[in-house]
Protein backbone atom coordinates (compact mmCIF):
# COMPACT_ATOMS: atom_id res chain seq x y z
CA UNK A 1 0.00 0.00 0.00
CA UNK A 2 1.15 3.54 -0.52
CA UNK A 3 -0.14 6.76 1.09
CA UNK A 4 0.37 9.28 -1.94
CA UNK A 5 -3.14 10.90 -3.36
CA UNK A 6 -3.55 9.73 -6.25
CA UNK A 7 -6.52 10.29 -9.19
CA UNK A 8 -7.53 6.59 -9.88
CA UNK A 9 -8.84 5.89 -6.66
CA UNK A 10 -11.09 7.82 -3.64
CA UNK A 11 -9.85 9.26 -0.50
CA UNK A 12 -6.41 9.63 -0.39
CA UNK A 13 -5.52 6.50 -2.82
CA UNK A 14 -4.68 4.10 -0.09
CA UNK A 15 -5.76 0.59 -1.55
CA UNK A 16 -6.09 -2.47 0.52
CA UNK A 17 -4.32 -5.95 -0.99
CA UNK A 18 -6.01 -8.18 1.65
CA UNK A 19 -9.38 -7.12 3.76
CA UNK A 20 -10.70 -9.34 6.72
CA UNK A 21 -13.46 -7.46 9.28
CA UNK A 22 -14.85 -8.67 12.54
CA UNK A 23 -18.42 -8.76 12.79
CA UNK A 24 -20.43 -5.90 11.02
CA UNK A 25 -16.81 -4.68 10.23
CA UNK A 26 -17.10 -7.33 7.21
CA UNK A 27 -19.42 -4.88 5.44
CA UNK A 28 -16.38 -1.96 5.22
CA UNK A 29 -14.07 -5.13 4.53
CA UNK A 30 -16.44 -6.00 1.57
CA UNK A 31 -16.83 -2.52 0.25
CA UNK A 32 -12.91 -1.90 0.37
CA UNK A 33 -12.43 -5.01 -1.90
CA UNK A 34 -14.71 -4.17 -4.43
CA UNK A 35 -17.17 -6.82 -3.40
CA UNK A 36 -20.07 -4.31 -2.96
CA UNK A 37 -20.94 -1.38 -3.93
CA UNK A 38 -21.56 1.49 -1.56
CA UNK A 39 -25.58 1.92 -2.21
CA UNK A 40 -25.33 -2.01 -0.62
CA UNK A 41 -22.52 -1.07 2.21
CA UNK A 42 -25.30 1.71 3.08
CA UNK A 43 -28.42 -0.27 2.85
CA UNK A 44 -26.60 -3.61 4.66
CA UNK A 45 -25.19 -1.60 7.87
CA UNK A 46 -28.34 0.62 8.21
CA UNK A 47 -30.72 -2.73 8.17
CA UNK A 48 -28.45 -4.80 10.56
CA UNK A 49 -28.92 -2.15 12.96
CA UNK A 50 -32.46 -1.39 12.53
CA UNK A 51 -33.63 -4.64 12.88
CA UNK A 52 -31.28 -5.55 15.77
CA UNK A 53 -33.06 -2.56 17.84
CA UNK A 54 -35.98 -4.13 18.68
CA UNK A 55 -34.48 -7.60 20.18
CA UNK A 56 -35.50 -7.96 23.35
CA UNK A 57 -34.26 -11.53 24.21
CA UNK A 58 -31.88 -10.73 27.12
CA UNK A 59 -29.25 -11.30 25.58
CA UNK A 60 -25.31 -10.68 26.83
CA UNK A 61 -21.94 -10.77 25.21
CA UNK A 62 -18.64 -11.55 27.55
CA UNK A 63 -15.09 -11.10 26.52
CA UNK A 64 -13.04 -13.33 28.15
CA UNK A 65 -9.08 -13.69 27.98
CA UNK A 66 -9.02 -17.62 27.19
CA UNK A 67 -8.46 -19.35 23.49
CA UNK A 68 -11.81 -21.13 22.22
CA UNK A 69 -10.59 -24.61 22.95
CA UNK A 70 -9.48 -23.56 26.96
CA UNK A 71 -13.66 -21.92 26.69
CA UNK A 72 -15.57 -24.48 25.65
CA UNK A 73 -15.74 -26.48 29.58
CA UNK A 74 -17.96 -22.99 29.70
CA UNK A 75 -20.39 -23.37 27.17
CA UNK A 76 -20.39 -27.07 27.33
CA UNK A 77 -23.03 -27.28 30.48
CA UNK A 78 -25.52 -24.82 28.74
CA UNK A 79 -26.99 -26.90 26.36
CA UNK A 80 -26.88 -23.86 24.17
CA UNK A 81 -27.89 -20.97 25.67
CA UNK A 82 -24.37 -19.38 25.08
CA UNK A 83 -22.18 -19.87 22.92
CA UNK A 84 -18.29 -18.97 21.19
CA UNK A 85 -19.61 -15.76 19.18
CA UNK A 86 -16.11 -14.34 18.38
CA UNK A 87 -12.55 -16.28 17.98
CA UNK A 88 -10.47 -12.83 18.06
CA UNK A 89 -7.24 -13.86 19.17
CA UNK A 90 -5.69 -17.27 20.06
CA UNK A 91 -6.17 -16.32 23.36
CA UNK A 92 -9.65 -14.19 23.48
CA UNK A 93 -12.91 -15.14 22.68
CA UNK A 94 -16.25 -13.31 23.09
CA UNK A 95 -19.25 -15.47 24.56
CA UNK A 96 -22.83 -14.75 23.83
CA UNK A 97 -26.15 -16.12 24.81
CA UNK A 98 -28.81 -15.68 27.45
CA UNK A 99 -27.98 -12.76 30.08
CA UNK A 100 -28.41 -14.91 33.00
CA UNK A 101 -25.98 -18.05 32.13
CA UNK A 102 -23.59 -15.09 30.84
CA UNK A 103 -23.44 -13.19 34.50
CA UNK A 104 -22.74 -17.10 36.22
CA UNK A 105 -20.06 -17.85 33.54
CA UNK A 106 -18.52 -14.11 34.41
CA UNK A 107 -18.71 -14.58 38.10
CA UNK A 108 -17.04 -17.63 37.72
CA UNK A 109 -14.23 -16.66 34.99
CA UNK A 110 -13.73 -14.08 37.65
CA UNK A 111 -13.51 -16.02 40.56
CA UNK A 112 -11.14 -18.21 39.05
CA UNK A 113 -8.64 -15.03 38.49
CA UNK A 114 -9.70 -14.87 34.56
CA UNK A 115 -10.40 -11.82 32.35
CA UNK A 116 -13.82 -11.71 31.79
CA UNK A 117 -15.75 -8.25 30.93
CA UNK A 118 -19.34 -7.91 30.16
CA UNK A 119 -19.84 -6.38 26.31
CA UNK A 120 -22.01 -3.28 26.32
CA UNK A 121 -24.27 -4.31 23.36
CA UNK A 122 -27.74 -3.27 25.39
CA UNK A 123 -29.27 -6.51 25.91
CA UNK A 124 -28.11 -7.96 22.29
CA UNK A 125 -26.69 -11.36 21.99
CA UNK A 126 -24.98 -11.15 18.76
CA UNK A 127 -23.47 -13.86 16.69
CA UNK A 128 -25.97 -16.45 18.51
CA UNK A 129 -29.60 -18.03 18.46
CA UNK A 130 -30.79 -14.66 19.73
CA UNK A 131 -30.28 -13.51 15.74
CA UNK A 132 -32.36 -15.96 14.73
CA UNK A 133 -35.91 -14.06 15.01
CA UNK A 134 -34.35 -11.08 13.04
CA UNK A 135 -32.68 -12.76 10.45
CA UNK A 136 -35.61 -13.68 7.95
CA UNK A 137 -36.31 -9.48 8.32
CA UNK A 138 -32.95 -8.26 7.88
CA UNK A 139 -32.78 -10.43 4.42
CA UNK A 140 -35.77 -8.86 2.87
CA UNK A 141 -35.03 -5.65 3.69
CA UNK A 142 -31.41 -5.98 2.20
CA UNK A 143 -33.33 -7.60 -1.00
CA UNK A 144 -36.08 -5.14 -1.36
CA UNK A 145 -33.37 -2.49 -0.79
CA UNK A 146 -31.31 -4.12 -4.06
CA UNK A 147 -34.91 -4.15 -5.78
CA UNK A 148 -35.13 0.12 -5.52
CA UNK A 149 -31.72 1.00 -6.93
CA UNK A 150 -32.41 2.63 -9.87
CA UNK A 151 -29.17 2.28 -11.79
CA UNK A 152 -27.88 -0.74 -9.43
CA UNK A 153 -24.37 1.36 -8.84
CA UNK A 154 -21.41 -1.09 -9.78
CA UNK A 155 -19.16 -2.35 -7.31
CA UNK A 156 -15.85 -0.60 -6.40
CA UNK A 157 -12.87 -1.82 -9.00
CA UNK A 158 -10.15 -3.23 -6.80
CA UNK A 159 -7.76 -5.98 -6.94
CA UNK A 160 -8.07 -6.57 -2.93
CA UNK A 161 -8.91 -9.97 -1.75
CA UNK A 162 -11.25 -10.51 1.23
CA UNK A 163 -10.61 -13.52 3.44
CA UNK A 164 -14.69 -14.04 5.03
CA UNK A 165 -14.40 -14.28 8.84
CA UNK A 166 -17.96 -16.53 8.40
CA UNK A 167 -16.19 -18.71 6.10
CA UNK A 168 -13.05 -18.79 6.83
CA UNK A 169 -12.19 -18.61 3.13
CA UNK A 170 -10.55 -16.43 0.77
CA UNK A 171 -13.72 -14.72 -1.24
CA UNK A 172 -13.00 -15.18 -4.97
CA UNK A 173 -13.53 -11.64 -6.81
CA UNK A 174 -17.25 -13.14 -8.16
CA UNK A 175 -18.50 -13.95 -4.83
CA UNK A 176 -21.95 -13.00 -4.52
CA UNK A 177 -22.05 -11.49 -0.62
CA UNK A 178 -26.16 -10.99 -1.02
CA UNK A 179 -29.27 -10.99 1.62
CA UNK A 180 -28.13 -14.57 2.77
CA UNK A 181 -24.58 -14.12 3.39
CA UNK A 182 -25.18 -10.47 5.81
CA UNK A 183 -27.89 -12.82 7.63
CA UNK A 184 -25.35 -15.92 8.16
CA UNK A 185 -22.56 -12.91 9.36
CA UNK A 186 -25.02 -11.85 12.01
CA UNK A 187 -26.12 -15.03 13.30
CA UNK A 188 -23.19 -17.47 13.28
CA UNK A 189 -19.57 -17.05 14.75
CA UNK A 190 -17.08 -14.38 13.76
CA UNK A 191 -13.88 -16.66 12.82
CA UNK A 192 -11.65 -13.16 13.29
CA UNK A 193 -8.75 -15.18 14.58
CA UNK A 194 -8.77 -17.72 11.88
CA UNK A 195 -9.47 -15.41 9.01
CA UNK A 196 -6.48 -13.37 10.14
């Protein structure tokens, strides 16, 4: 990358090779490498937060300063009510799931002299089953958005590569990130650590 202005590009002509983004960071990620254009960047941030507003699930989110293998003896007793929602680092993960079974897993991280720090995300339990009631909504508004542009703005010419932290894969430049891809990134895990 180079930091010079320069005509063929926006801003100041900084272009990415490789993109990754963590959680509703993939939408910049996917606009940066050309994947989307910016009428969908727009229309696919505004709609994950609108219809995440409402949710009112009790949800909580918990970072905690353990790998995902060393966290699962504290999901494993749930039978699902929380969950691995973000790998970020080999040795941090973020936990999500019902509020109450995420305030006993913190009290006991804590006791037991680990990092563990509630998420301020207002009652939202991203990245888990908690998604699930929105996600149906969030696609058709993302669709029906698509379905108004008038001139269906082209994506963004780059040569960047994305690696998907749903996926886990390098995205090849013809990948399709539609309605059902933004709905998978906002219920399933973010594999940051792994697509990094």
């Amino acid at each position: 990358m180079h930091g010079h202005p320069s005509s063929s590009g926006p801003g100041l002509g900084i272009r990415p090779t490789v993109t990754v983004g963590h959680s509703s960071g993939e939408i910049a990620a996917a606009y940066a490498a050309g994947l989307i254009s910016a009428d969908d960047t727009i229309a696919t941030a505004y709609y994950r937060g609108r219809v995440t507003k409402d949710i009112t699930t009790n949800g909580a989110m918990l970072a905690v300063g353990l790998g995902a293998e060393t966290v699962t003896h504290c999901t494993a007793h749930h039978g699902g009510k929380i969950v691995v929602a973000c790998h970020n680092s080999p040795s941090s993960v973020t936990l999500s799931g019902d509020a109450d079974v995420i305030e006993q897993v913190r009290a006991e991280l804590e006791a037991a002299k680990i990092f563990a720090r509630t998420v301020k995300t207002n009652g939202k339990a991203y990245h888990s089953h908690h998604m699930a009631s929105v996600a149906e909504k969030y696609e058709k508004l993302i669709r029906a958005a698509k379905e108004r542009w008038t001139f269906g703005e082209l994506r963004r010419p780059s040569s960047a590569k994305m690696v998907s932290s749903v996926t886990n894969e390098v995205l090849p430049e013809t990948a399709v990130l539609d309605h059902s891809y933004w709905s998978t990134n906002l219920r399933n895990p973010v594999l940051f650590n792994q697509a990094v």
